[in-house]
Protein backbone atom coordinates (compact mmCIF):
# COMPACT_ATOMS: atom_id res chain seq x y z
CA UNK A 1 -6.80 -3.15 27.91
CA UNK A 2 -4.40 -2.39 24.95
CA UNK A 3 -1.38 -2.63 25.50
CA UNK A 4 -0.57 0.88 23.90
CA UNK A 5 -2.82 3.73 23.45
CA UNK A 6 -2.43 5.56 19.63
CA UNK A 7 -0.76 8.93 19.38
CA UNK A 8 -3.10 11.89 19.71
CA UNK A 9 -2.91 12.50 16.07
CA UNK A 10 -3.70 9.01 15.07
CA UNK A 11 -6.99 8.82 16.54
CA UNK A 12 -8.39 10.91 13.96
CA UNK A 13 -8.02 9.06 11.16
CA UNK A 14 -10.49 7.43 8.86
CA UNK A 15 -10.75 3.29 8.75
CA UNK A 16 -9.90 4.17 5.10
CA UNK A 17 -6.32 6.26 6.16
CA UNK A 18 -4.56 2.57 5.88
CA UNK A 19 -5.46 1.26 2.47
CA UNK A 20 -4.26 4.38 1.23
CA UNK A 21 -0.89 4.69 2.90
CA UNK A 22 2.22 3.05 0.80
CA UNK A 23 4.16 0.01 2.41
CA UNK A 24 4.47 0.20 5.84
CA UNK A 25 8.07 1.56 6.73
CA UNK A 26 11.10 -0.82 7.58
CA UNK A 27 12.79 1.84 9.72
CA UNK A 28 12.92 1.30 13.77
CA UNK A 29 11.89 -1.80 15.77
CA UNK A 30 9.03 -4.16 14.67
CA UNK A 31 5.41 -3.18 15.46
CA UNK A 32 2.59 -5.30 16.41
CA UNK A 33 -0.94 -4.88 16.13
CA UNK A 34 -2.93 -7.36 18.07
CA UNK A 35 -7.03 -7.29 17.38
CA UNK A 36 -8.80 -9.62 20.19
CA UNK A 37 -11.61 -9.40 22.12
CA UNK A 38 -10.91 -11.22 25.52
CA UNK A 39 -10.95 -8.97 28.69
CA UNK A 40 -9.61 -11.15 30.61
CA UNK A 41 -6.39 -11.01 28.19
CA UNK A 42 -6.17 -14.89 27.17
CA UNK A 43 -4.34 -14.08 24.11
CA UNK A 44 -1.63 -13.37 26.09
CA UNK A 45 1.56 -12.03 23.74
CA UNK A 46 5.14 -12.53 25.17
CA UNK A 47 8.14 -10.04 25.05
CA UNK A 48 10.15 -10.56 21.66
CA UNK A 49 13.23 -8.94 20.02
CA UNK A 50 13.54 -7.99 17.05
CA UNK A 51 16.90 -8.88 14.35
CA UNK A 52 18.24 -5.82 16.06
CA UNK A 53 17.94 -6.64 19.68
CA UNK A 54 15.06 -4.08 20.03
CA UNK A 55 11.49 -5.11 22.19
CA UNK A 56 9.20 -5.61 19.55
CA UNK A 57 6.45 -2.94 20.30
CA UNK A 58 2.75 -4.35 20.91
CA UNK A 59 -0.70 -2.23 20.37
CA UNK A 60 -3.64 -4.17 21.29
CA UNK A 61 -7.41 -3.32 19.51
CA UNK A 62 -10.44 -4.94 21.19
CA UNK A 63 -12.76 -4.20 17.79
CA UNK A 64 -11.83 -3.33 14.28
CA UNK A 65 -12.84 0.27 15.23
CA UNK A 66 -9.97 0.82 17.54
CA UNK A 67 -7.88 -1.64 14.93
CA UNK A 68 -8.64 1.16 12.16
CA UNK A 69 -7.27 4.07 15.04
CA UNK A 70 -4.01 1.91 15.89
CA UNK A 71 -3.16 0.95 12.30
CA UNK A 72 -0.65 3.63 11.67
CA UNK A 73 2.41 3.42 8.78
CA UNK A 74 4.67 1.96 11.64
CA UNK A 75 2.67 -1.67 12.11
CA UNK A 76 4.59 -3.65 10.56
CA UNK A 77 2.10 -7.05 11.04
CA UNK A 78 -1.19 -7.36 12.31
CA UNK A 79 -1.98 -11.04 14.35
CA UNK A 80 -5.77 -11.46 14.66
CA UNK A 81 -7.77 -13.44 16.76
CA UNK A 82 -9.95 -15.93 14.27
CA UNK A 83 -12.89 -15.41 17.30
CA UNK A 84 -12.94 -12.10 17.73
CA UNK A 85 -17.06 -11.50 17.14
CA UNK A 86 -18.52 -10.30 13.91
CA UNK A 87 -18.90 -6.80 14.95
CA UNK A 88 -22.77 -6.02 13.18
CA UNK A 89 -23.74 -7.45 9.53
CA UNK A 90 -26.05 -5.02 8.69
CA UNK A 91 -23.25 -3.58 6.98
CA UNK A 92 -23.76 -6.39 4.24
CA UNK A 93 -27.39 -5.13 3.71
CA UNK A 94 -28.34 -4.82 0.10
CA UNK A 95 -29.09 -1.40 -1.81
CA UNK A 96 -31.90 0.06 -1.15
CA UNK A 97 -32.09 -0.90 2.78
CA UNK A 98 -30.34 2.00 3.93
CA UNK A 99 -32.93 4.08 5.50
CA UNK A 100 -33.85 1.09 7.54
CA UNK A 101 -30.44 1.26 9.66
CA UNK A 102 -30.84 0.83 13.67
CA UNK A 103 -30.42 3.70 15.84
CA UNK A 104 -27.05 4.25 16.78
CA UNK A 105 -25.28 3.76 13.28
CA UNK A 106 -24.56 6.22 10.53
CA UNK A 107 -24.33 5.20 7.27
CA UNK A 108 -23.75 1.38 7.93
CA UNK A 109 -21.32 2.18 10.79
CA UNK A 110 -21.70 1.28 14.07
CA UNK A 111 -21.05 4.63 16.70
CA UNK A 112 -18.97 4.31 19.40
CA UNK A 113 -21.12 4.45 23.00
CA UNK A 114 -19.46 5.40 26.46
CA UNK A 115 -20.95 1.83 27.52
CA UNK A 116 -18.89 0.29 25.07
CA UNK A 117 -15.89 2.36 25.93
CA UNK A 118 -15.84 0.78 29.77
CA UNK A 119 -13.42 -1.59 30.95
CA UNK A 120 -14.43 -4.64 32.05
CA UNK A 121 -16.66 -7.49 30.49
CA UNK A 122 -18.85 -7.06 27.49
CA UNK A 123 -22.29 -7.75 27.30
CA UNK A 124 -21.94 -10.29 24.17
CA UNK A 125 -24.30 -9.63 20.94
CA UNK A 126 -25.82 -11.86 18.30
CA UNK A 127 -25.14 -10.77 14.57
CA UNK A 128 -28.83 -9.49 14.49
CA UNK A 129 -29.24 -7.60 17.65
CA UNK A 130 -29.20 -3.89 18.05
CA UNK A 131 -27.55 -2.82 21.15
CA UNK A 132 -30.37 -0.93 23.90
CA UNK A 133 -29.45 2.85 24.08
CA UNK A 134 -30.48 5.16 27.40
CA UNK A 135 -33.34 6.70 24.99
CA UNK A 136 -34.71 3.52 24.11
CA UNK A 137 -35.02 0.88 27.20
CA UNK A 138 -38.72 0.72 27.63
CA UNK A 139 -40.54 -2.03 28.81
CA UNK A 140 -42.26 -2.94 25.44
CA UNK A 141 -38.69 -2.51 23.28
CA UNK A 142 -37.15 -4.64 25.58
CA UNK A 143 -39.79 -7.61 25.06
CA UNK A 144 -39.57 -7.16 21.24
CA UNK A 145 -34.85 -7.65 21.75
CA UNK A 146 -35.93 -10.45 24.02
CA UNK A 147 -38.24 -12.32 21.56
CA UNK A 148 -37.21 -14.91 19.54
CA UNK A 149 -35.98 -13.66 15.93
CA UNK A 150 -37.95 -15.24 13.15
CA UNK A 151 -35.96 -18.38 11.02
CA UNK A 152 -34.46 -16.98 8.40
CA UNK A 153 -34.20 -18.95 5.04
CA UNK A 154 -31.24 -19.38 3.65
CA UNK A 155 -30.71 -16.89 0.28
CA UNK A 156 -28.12 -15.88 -1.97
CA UNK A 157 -27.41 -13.15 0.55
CA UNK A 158 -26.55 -15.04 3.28
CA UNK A 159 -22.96 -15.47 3.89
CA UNK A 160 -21.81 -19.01 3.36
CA UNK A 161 -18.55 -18.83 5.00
CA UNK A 162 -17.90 -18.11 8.89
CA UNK A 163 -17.94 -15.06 10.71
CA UNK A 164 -14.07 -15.89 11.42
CA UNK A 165 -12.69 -15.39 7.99
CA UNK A 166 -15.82 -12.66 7.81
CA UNK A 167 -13.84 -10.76 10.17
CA UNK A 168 -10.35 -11.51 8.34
CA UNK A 169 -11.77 -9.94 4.94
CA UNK A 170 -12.56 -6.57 6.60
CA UNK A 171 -9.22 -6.44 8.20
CA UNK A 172 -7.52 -7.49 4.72
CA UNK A 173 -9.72 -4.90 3.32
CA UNK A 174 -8.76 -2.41 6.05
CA UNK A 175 -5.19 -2.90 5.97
CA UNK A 176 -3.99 -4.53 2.35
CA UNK A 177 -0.81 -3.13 2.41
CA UNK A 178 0.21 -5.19 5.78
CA UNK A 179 0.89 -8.43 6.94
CA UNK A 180 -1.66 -10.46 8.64
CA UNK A 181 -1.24 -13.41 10.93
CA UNK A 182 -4.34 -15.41 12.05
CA UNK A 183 -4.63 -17.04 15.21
CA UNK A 184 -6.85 -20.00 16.20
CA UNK A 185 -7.24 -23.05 18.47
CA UNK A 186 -4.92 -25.88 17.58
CA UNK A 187 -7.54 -28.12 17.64
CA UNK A 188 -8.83 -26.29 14.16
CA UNK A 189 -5.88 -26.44 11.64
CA UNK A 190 -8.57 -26.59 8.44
CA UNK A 191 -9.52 -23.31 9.50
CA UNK A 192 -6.67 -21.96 10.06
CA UNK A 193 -5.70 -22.98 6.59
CA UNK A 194 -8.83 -21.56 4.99
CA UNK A 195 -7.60 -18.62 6.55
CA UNK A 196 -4.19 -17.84 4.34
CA UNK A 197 -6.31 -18.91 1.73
CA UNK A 198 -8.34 -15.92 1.73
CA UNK A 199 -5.02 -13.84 2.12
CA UNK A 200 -3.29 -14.40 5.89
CA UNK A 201 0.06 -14.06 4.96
CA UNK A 202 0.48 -17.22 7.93
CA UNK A 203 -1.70 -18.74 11.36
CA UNK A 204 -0.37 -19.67 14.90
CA UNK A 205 -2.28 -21.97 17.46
CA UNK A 206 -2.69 -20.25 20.79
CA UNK A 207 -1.11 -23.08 22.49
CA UNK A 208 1.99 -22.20 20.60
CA UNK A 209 2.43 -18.53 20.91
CA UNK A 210 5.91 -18.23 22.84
CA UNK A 211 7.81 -15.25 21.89
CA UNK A 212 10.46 -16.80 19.83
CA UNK A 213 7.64 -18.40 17.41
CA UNK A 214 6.01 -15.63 17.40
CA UNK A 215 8.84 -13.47 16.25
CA UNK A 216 9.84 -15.71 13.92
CA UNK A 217 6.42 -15.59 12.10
CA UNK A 218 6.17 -11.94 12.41
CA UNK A 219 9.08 -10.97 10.43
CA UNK A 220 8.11 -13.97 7.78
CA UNK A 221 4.99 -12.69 7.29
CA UNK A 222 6.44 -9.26 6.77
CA UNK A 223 8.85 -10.43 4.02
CA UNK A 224 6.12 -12.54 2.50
CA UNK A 225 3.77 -9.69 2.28
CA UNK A 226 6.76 -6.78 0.94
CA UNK A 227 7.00 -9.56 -1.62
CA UNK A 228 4.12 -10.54 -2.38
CA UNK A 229 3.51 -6.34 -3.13
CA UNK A 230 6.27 -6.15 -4.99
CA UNK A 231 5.72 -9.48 -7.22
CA UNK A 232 2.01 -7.95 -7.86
CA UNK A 233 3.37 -4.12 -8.88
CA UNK A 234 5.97 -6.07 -11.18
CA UNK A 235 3.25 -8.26 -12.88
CA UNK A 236 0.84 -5.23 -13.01
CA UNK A 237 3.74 -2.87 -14.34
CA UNK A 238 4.59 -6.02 -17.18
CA UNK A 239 0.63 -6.65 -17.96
CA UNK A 240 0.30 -2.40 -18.53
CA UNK A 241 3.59 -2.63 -20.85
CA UNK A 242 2.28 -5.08 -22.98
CA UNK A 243 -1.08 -3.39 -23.30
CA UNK A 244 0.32 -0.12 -23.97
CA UNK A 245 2.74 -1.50 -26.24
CA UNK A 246 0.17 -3.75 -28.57
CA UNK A 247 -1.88 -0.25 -28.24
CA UNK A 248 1.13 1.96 -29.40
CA UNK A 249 1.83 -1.03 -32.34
CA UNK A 250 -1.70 -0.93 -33.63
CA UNK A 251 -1.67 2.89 -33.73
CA UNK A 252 1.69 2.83 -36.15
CA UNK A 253 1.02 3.51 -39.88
CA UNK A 254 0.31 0.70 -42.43
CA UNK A 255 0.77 2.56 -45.76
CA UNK A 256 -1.91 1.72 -48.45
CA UNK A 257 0.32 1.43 -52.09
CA UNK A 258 -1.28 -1.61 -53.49
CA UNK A 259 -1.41 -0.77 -57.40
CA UNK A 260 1.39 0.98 -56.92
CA UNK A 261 5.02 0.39 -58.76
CA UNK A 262 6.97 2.40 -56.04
CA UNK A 263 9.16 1.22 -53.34
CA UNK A 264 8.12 1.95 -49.75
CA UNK A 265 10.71 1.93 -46.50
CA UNK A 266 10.95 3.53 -43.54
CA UNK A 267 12.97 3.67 -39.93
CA UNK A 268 10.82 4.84 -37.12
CA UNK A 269 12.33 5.05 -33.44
CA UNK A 270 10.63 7.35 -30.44
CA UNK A 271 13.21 9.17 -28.17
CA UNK A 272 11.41 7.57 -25.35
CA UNK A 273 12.83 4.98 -23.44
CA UNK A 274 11.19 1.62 -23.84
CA UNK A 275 8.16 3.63 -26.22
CA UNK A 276 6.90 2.42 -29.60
CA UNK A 277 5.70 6.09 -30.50
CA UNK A 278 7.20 9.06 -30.14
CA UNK A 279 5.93 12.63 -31.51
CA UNK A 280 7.32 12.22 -35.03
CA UNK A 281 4.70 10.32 -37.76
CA UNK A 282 4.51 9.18 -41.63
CA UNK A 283 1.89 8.23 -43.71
CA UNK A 284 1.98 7.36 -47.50
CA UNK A 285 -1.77 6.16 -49.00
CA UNK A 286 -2.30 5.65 -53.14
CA UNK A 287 -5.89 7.06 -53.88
CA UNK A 288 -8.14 5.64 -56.33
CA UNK A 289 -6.81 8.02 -59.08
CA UNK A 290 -3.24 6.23 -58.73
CA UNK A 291 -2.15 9.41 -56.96
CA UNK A 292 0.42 8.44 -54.02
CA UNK A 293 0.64 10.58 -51.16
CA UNK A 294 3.59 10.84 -48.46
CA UNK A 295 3.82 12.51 -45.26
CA UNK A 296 6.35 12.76 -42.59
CA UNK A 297 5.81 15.39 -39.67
CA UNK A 298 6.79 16.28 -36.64
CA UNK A 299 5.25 17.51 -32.83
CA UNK A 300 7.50 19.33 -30.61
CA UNK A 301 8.62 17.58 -27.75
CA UNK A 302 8.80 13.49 -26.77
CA UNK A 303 6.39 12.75 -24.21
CA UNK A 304 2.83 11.07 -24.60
CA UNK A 305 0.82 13.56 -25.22
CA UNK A 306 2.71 14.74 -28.17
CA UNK A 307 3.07 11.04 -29.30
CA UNK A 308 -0.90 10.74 -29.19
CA UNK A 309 -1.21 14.34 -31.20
CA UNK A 310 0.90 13.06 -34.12
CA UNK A 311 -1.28 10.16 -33.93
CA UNK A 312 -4.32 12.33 -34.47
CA UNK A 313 -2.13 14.46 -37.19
CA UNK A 314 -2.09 11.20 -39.00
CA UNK A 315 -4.99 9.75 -38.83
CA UNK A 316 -6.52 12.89 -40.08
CA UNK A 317 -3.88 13.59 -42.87
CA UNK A 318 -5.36 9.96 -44.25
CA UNK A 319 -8.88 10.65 -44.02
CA UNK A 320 -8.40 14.27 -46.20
CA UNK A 321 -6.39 12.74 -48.34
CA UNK A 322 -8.96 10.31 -49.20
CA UNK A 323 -11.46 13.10 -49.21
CA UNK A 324 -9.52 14.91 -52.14
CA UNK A 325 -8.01 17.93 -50.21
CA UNK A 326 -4.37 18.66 -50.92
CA UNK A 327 -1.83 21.31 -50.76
CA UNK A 328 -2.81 24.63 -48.52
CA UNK A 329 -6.53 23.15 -48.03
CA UNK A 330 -5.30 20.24 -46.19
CA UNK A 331 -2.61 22.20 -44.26
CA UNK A 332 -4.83 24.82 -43.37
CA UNK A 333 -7.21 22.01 -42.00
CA UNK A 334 -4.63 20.17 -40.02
CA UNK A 335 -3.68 23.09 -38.45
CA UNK A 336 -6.98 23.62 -37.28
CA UNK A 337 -7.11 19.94 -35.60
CA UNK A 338 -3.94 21.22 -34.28
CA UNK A 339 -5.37 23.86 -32.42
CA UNK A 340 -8.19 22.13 -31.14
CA UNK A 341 -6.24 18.94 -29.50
CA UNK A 342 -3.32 20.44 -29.00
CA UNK A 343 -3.09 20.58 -24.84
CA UNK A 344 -1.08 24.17 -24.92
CA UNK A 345 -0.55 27.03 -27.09
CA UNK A 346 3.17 26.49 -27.42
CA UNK A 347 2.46 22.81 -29.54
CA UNK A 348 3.38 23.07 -33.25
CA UNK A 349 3.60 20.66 -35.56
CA UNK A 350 6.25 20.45 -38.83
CA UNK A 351 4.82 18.51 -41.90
CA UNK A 352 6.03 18.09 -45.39
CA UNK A 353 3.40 16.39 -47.62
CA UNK A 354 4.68 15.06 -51.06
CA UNK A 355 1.77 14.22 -53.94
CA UNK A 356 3.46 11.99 -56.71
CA UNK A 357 1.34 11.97 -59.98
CA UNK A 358 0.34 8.82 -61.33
CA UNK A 359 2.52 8.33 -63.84
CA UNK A 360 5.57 8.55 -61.28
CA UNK A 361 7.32 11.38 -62.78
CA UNK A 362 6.05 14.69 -61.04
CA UNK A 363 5.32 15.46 -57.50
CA UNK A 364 3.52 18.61 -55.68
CA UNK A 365 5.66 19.36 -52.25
CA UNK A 366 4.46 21.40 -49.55
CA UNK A 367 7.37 22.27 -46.40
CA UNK A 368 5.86 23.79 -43.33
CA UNK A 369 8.69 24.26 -41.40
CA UNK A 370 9.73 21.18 -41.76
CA UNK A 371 13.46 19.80 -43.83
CA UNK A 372 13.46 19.47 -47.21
CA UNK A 373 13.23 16.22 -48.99
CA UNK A 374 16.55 14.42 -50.39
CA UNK A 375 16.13 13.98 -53.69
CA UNK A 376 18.49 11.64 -55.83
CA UNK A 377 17.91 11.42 -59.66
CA UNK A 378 18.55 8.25 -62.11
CA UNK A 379 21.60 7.48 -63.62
CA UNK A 380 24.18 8.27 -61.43
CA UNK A 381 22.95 11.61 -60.40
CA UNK A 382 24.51 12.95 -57.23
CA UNK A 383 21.39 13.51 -54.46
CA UNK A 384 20.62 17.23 -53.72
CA UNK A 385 18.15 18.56 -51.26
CA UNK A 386 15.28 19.87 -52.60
CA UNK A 387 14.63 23.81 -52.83
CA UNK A 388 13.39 25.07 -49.04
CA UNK A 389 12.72 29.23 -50.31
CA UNK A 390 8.56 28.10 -51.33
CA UNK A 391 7.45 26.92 -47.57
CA UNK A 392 5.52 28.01 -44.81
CA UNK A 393 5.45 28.22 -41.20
CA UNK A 394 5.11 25.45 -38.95
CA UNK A 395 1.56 24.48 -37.96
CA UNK A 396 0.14 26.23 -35.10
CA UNK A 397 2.51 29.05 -34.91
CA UNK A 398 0.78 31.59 -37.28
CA UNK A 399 -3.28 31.53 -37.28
CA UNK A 400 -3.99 32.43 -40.75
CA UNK A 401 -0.79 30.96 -42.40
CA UNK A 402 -0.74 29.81 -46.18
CA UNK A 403 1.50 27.13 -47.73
CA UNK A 404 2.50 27.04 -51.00
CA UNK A 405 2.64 23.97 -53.32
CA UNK A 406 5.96 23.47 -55.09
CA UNK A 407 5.84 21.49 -58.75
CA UNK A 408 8.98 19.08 -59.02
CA UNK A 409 10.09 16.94 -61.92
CA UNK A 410 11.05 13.53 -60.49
CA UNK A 411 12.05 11.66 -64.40
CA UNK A 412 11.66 7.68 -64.56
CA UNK A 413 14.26 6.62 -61.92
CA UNK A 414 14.42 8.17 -58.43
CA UNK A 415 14.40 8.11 -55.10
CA UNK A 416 12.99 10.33 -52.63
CA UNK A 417 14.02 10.52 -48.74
CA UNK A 418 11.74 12.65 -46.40
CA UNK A 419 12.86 12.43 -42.25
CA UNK A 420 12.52 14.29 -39.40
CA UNK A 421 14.74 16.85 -37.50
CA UNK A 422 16.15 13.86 -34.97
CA UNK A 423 18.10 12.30 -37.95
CA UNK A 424 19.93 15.34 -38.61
CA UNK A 425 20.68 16.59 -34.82
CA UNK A 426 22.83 13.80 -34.13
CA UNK A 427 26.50 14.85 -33.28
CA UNK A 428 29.13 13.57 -35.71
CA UNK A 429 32.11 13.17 -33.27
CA UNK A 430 30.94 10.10 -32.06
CA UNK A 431 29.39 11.37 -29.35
CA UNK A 432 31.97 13.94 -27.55
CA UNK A 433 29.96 15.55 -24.89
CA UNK A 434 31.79 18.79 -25.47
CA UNK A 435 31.37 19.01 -28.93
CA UNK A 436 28.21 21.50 -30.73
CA UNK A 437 28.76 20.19 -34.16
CA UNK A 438 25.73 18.27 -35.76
CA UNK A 439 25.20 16.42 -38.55
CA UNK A 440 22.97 18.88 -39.91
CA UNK A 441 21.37 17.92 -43.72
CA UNK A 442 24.69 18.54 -45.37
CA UNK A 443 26.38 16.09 -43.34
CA UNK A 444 23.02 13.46 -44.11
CA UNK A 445 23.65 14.46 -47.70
CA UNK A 446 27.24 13.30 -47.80
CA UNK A 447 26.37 9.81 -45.55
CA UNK A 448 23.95 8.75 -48.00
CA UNK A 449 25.74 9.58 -51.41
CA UNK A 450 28.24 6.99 -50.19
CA UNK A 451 25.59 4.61 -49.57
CA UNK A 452 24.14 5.25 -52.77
CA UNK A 453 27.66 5.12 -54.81
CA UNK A 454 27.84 1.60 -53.27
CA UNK A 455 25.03 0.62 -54.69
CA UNK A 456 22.69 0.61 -51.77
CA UNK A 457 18.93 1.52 -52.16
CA UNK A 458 16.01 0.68 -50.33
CA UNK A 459 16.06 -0.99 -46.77
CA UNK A 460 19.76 -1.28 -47.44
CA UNK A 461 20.56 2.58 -48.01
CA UNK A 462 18.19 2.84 -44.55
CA UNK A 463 19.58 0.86 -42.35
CA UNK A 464 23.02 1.75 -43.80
CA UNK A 465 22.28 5.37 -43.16
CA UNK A 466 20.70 4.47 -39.62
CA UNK A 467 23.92 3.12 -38.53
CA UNK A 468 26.12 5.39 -40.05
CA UNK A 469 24.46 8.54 -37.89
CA UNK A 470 24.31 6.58 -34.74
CA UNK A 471 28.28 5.34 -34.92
CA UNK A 472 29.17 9.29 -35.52
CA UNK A 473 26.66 10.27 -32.57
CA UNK A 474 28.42 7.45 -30.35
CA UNK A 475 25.10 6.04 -29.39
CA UNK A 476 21.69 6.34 -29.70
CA UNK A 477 19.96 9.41 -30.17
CA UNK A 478 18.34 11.14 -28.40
CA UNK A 479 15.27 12.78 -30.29
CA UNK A 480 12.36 10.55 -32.36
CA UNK A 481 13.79 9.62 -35.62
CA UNK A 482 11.28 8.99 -38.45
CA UNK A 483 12.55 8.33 -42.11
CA UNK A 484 10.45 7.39 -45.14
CA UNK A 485 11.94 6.26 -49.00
CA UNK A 486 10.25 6.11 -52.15
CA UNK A 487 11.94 4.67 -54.88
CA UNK A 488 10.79 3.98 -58.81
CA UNK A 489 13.20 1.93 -61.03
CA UNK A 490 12.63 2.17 -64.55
């Protein structure tokens, strides 16, 4: 009989319920599950403590149907007997044999009977044999049980390994967040063996099983199974951060400028912790009529699904571009892939799109809602920001919206700085919780005509500025940060 009955809630709980619950708890005394099939109670467990001086508590399952009832969150380890029977194989059948299941079985599993329920003795089963029901012992079905089953020929279906470990794969499948112990005749060590292969966390030999062994292996094979978990969720969690990171790396831009005489550089960093993207995004593509086109935007908020939107923003920006649009045509289409992938109402997007001509010394700027461009002329020239009155609004805020296109004079030797809101937002008290004061574009403005007085330009008068902006913010910061320099030298 078991040596504890489950709780009345327990008893209605799927064979599934276990595989779904999270690690079983380490609060309270240890709790055993034993699954044998002996009546006469040969597997006979001893009284154990546990670290705390507490009886180790002992449930005892005579088939993996009562196993699945007792197998609550508090088991802690699960020691199964290596001969307990194969309870029926028809659940192995192949697809399309279901309709031909014996009577007494739904679905491939076997129903519980008030015969089997009785105490006492079982009458034992082969693999093959159906058990008789009240409805069905006739005289004629009881010749057919009673006649010897035909040879079967060995097939790709039959299981090669024993019923044993047969039995030690459901309960691993039944219970894979638990530890398992198998027990089996001393006389057997290979199989006993064979059985941690296929996933017992450890075995005993019956001839062994005195309480303090038996305690001892308990709580191993509990601390070899927590860590086994927790080695698996850390080399799943690693393997999904390196795909997710060579996925995020092959969706950053790689600008097209080849025939170009311009200088390209820019800073990208997501506000995400440990993230490659984030929901700022640039662009800059020559086309074939020596055109170059830049773009630097920006998708409210920091999560993934605005970093995957300004992905899309992108990718779409490119293929107009290529297609010829420019100016309102192309804003007016982005906002419409906007509005379509977009997963609320309350997503914008800021762009500013700059079209340099090909000779180098003109550019077409369109602003919706998004900074204007620094702007630093040859010769000495002190950088300004570039006029913000001709812009529109911010994509996806206003449905029938228009954007202007602004004509600028660039000359032979410039350089041209386009960046997102989180470069500007920083604080500039080096990162004084209390304080409200921001950088703000004026603040940018002054940072990088230093840089530029000192001769920086390029990568340097980046990175420069980069580190300039995070010393006065005292740290990182916190929003994506996207900035993007052209430069021509004549």
């Amino acid at each position: 009989m078991p040596a504890s009955a489950p709780a009345a809630g327990t008893a209605a709980q799927p064979a599934e319920a276990p595989a779904q619950q999270a690690a079983p708890g380490t609060g309270g005394s240890l709790t055993l599950l034993v699954i044998e099939d002996d009546p006469a109670g040969v597997v006979s467990v001893p009284r154990m403590l546990d670290a705390y001086g507490k009886p180790v508590r002992v449930r005892t399952a005579r088939n993996l149907t009562e196993a699945a009832r007792l197998l609550t969150d508090d088991v802690h380890c699960i020691l199964l007997d290596l001969a307990l029977p194969c309870e029926d194989r028809c659940e192995e059948r192949p697809e399309g044999r279901r309709g031909e299941q014996p009577e007494g079985r739904r679905d491939g599993v076997r129903e519980e009977r008030p015969e089997d329920r009785r105490d006492g003795p079982r009458e034992e089963r082969g693999s093959g044999e159906e058990p008789a029901t009240a409805g069905d012992r006739t005289a004629g079905r009881v010749a057919a049980q009673a006649a010897p089953a035909p040879a079967v020929e060995p097939s790709s279906e039959t299981p090669a390994e024993p019923d044993e470990l047969h039995i030690l794969r459901r309960v691993l499948r039944m219970a894979p967040r638990h530890a398992v112990l198998a027990l089996t005749d001393g006389s057997d060590a290979e199989r006993a063996a064979d059985a941690v292969r296929v996933g017992a966390q450890d075995y005993l030999f019956r001839d062994e099983l005195d309480g303090r062994l038996l305690t001892r292996a308990i709580r191993y094979a509990v601390a070899r199974k927590r860590a086994d978990l927790a080695q698996r969720q850390l080399t799943e969690t690693r393997l999904r951060a390196q795909e997710n990171a060579r996925l995020e790396r092959g969706l950053l831009p790689r600008p097209i400028l080849e025939g170009s005489e311009l200088r390209f550089a820019a800073r990208y960093r997501p506000g995400r912790s440990r993230a490659l993207l984030g929901g700022d995004f640039y662009d800059t593509v020559r086309t074939p009529d020596g055109t170059v086109h830049a773009m630097i935007g920006d998708v409210c908020g920091h999560g993934p699904d605005e970093a995957a939107l300004g992905v899309e923003l992108r990718i779409a920006w490119r293929a107009l571009t290529f297609a010829g649009l420019c100016g309102d045509a192309l804003l007016s289409t982005l906002q419409k892939v906007l509005e379509n992938e977009r997963a609320s109402e309350e997503i914008f997007a800021t762009l500013c799109t700059v079209d340099i001509s090909p000779d180098g010394r003109s550019a077409g700027i369109c602003l919706a809602g998004h900074p204007s461009p620094l702007f630093a002329g040859g010769a000495g020239a002190a950088p300004r920001l570039l006029p913000y009155d001709e812009s529109g609004p911010a994509l996806g805020l206003l449905p029938h919206a228009r954007w202007p296109r602004r004509q600028v004079t660039l000359g032979r030797s410039w350089s041209l700085m386009m960046y997102t809101d989180g470069l500007i937002e920083g604080r500039v008290d080096e990162g004084r919780t209390d304080s409200r004061e921001r950088l703000g574009q004026h603040g940018m403005l002054d940072i990088v005509s230093r840089r530029l007085a000192e001769g920086a330009s390029g990568e340097r008068l980046l990175e420069a500025t980069m580190t300039e902006v995070r010393r006065l913010n005292g740290g990182e910061l916190t929003d994506d940060v996207a900035v993007l320099l052209l430069d021509r030298s004549r």
